[in-house]
N, C-alpha and C. Protein backbone atom coordinates (compact mmCIF):
# COMPACT_ATOMS: atom_id res chain seq x y z
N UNK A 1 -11.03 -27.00 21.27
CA UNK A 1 -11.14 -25.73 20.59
C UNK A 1 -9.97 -25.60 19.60
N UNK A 2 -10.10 -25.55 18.04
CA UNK A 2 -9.06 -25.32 17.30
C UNK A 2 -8.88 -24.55 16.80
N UNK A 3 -9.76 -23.16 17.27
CA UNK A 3 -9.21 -21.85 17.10
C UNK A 3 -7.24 -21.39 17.29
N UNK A 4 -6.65 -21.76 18.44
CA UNK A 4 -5.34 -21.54 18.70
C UNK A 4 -4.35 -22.04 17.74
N UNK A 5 -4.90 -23.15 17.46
CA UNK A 5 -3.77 -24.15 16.15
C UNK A 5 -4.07 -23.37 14.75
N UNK A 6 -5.01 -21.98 14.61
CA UNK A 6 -5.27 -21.86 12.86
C UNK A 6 -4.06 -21.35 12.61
N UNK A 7 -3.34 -20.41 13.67
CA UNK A 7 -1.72 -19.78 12.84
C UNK A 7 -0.90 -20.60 12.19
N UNK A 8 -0.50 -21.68 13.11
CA UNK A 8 0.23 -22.51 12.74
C UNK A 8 -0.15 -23.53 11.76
N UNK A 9 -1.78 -23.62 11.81
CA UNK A 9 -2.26 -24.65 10.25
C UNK A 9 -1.97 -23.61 9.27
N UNK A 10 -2.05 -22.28 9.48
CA UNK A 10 -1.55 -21.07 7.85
C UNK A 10 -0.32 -21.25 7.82
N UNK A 11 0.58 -21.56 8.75
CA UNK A 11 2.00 -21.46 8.47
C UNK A 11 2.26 -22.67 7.61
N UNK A 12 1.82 -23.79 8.10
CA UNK A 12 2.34 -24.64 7.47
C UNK A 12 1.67 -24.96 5.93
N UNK A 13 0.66 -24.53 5.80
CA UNK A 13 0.42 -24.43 4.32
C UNK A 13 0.68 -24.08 3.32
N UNK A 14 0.94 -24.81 1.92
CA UNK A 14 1.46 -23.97 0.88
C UNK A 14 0.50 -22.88 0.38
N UNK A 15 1.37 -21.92 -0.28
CA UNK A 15 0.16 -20.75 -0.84
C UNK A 15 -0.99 -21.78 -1.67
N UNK A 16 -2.23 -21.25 -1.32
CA UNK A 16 -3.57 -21.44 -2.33
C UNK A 16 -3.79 -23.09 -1.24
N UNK A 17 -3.01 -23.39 -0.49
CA UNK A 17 -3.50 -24.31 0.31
C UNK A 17 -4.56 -24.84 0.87
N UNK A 18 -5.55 -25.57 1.06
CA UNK A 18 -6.76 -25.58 2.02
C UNK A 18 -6.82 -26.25 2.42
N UNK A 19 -7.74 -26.62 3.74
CA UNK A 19 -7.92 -26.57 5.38
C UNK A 19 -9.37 -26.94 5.47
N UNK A 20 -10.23 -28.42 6.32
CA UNK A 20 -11.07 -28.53 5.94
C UNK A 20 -10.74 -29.00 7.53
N UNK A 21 -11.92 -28.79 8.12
CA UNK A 21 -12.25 -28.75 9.94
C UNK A 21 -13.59 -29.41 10.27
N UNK A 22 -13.72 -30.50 10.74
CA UNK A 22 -14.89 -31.31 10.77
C UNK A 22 -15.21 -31.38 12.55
N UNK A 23 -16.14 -30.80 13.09
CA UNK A 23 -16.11 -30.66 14.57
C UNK A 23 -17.27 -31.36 14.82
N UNK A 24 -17.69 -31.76 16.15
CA UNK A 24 -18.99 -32.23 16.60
C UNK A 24 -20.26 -30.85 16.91
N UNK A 25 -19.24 -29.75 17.02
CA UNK A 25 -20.56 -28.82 17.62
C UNK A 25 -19.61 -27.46 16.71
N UNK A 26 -20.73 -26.78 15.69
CA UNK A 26 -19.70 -25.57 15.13
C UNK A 26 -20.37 -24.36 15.48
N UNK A 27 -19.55 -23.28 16.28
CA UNK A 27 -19.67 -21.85 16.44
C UNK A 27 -19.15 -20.99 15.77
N UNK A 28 -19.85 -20.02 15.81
CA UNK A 28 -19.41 -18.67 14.98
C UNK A 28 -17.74 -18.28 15.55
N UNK A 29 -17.46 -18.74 16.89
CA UNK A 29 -16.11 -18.38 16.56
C UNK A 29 -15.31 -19.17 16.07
N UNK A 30 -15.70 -20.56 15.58
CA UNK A 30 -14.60 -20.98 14.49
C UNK A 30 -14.53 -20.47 13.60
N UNK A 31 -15.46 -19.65 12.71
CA UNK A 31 -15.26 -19.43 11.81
C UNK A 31 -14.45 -17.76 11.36
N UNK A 32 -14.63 -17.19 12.52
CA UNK A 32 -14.03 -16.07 12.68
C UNK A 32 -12.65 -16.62 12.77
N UNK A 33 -12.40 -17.20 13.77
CA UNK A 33 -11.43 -17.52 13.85
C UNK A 33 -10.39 -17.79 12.77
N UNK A 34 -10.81 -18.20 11.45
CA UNK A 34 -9.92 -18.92 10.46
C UNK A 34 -10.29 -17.30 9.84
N UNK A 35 -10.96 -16.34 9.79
CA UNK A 35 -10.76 -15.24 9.07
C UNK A 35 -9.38 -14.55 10.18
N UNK A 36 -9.42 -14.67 11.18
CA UNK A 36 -8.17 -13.58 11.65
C UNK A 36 -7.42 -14.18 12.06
N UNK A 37 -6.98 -15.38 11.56
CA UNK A 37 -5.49 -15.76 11.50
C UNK A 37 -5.28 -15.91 10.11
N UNK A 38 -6.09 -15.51 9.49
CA UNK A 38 -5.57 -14.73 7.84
C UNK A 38 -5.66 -15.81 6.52
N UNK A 39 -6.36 -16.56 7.20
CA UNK A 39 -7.39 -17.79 5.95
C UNK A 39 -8.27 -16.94 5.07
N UNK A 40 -9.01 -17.13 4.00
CA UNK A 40 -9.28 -16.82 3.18
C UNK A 40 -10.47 -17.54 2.19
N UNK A 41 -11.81 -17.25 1.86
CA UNK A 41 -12.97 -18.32 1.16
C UNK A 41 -13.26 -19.10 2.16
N UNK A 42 -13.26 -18.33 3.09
CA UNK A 42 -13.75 -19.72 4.10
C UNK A 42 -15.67 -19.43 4.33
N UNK A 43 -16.06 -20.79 4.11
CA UNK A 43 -17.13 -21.24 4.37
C UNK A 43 -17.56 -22.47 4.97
N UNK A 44 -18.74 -22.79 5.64
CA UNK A 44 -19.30 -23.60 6.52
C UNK A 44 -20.42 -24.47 5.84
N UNK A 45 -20.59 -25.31 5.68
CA UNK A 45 -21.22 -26.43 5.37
C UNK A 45 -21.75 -27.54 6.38
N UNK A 46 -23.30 -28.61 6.36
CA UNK A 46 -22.96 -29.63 6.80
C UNK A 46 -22.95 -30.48 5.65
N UNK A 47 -22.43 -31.53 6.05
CA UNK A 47 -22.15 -32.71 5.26
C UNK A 47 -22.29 -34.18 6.19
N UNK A 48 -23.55 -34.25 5.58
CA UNK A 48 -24.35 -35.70 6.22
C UNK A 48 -24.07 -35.24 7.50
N UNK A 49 -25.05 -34.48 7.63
CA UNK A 49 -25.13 -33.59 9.32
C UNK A 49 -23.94 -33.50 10.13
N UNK A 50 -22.93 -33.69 9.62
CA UNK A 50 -21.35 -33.22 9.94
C UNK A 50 -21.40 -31.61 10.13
N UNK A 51 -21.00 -30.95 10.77
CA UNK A 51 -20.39 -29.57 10.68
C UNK A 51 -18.95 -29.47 9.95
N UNK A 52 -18.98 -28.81 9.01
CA UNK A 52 -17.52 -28.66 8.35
C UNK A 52 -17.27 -27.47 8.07
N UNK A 53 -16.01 -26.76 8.58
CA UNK A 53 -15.18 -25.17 7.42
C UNK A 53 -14.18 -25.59 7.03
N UNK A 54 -14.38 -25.27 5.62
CA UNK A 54 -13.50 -24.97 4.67
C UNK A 54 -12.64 -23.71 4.05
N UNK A 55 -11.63 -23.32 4.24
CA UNK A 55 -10.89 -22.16 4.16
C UNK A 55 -9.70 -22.72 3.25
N UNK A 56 -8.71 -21.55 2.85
CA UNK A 56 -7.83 -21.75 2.57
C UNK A 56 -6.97 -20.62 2.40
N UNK A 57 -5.76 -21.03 2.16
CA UNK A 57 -4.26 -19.57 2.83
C UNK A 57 -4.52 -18.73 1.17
N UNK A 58 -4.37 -17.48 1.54
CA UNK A 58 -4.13 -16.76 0.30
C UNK A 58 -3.14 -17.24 -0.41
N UNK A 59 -3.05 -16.92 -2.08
CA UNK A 59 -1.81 -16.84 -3.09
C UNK A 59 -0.69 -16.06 -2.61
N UNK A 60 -1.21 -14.95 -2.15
CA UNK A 60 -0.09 -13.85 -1.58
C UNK A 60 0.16 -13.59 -0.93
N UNK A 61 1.52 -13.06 -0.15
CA UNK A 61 2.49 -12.96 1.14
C UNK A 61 1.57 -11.30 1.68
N UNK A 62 1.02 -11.45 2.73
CA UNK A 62 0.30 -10.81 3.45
C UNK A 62 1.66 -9.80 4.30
N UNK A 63 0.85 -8.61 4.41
CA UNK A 63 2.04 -7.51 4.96
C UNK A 63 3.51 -7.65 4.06
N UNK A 64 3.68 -7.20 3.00
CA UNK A 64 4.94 -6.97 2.15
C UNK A 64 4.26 -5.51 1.59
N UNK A 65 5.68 -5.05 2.23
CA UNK A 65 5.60 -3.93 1.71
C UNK A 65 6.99 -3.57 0.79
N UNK A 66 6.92 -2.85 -0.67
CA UNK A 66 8.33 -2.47 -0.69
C UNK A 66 8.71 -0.91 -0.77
N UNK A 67 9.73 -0.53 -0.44
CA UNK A 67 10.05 1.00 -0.08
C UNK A 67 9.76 1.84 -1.24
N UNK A 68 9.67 3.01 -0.86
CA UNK A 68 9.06 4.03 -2.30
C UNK A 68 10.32 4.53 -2.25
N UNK A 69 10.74 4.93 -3.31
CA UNK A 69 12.04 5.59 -3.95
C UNK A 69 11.66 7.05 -3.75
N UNK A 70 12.44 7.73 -3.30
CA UNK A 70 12.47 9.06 -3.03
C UNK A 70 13.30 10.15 -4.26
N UNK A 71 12.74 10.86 -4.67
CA UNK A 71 13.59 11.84 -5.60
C UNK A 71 13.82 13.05 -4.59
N UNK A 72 15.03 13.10 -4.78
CA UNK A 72 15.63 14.13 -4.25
C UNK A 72 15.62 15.56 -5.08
N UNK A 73 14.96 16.75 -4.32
CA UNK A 73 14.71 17.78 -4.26
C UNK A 73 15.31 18.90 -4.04
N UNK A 74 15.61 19.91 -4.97
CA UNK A 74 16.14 21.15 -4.25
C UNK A 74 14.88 22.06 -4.41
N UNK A 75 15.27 22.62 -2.69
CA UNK A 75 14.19 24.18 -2.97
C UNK A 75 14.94 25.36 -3.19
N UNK A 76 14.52 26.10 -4.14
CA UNK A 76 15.07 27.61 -4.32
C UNK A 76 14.31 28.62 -4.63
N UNK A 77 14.72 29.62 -3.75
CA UNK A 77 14.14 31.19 -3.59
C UNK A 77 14.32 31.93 -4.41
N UNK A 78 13.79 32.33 -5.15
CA UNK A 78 13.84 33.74 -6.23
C UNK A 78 13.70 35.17 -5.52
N UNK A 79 14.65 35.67 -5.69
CA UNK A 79 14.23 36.78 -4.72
C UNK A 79 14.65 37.87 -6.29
N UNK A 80 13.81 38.85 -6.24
CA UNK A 80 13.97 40.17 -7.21
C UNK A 80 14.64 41.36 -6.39
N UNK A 81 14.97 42.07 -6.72
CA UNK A 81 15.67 43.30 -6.44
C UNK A 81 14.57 44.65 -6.14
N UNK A 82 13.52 44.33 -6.18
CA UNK A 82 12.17 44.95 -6.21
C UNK A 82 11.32 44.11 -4.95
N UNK A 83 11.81 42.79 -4.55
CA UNK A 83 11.20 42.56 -3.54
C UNK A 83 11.64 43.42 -2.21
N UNK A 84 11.02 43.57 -1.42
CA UNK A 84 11.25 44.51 -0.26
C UNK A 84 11.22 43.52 0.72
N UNK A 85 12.87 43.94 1.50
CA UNK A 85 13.01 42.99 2.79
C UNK A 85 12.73 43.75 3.61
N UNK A 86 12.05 42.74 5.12
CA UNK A 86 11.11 43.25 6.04
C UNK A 86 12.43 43.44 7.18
N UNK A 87 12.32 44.33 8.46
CA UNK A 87 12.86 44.05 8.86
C UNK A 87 12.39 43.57 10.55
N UNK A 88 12.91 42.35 10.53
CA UNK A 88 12.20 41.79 12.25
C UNK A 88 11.81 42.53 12.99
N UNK A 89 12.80 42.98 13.64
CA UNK A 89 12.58 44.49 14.97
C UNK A 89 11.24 44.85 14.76
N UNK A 90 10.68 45.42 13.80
CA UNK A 90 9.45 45.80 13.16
C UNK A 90 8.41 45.21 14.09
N UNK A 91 8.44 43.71 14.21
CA UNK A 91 7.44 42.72 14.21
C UNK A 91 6.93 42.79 16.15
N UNK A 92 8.22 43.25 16.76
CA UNK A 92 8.42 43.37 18.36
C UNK A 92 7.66 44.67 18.88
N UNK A 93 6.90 44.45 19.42
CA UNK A 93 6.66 45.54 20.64
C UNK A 93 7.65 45.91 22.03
N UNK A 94 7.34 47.27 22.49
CA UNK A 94 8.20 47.12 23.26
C UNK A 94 8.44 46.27 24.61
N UNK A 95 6.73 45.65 24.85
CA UNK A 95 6.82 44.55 26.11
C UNK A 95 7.57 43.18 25.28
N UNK A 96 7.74 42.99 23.91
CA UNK A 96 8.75 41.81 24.15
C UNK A 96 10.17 41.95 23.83
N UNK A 97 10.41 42.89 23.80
CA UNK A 97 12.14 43.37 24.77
C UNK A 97 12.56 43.15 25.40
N UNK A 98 11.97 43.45 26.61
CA UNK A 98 11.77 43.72 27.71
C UNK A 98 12.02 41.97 28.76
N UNK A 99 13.28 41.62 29.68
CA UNK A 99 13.59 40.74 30.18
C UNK A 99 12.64 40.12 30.78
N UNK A 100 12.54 38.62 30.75
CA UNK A 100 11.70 37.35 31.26
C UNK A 100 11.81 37.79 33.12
N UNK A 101 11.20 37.75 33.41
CA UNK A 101 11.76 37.24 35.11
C UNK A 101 11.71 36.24 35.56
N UNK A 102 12.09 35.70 35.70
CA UNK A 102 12.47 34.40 36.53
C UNK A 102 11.65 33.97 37.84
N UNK A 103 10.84 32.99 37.76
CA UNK A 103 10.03 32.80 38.98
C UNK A 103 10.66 32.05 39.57
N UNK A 104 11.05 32.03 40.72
CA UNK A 104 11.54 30.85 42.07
C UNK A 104 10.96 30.78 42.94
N UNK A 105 10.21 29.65 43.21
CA UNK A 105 9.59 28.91 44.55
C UNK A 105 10.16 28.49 45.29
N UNK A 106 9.55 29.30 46.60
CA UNK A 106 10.48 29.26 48.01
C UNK A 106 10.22 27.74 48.54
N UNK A 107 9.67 27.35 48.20
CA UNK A 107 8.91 25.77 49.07
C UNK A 107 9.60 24.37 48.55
N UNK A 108 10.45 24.83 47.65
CA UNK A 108 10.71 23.41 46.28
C UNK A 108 11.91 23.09 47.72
């Protein structure tokens, strides 16, 4: 089974590299296989009733990412002299005044 060896056949390949796999008996998971270890154009052929895939490593470095530049921001409040400040207290009833009690379980 040479599904396990495809990482290491992508590693060792140069970019645009290809990879040609000649087996006695070919299944659909070889060929998956060379798609998710990150081969690329891969297709299946016979050749003089040979089973053969042919794949090969992408041009480009897979997972590169580079950082986004951040602009730095100020926020500021306009406040008018005509705006009307609220005042909290307002917002409270008198049950939330009014002290938490404290539950304690006799059993802990």
């Amino acid at each position: 089974n040479p599904v396990p060896n495809l990482a290491e056949s992508l590693r060792v390949l140069k970019p645009g590299g290809s990879i040609v796999l000649v087996a006695a008996e070919m299944s659909p998971e070889i060929q998956t296989g060379f798609l998710m270890a990150g081969f690329v154009n891969t297709s299946s052929k016979d050749v003089n009733g040979v089973p053969q895939v042919t794949s090969s490593k992408p041009d480009f470095q897979a997972a590169v990412a580079l950082p986004k530049k951040q602009k730095k921001s100020t926020w500021t409040v306009a406040a008018d002299e005509e705006d009307e400040l609220l005042d909290e207290d307002q917002f409270l009833d008198a049950s939330d005044l009014k002290p938490v009690k404290k539950v304690v379980k006799e059993d802990c």
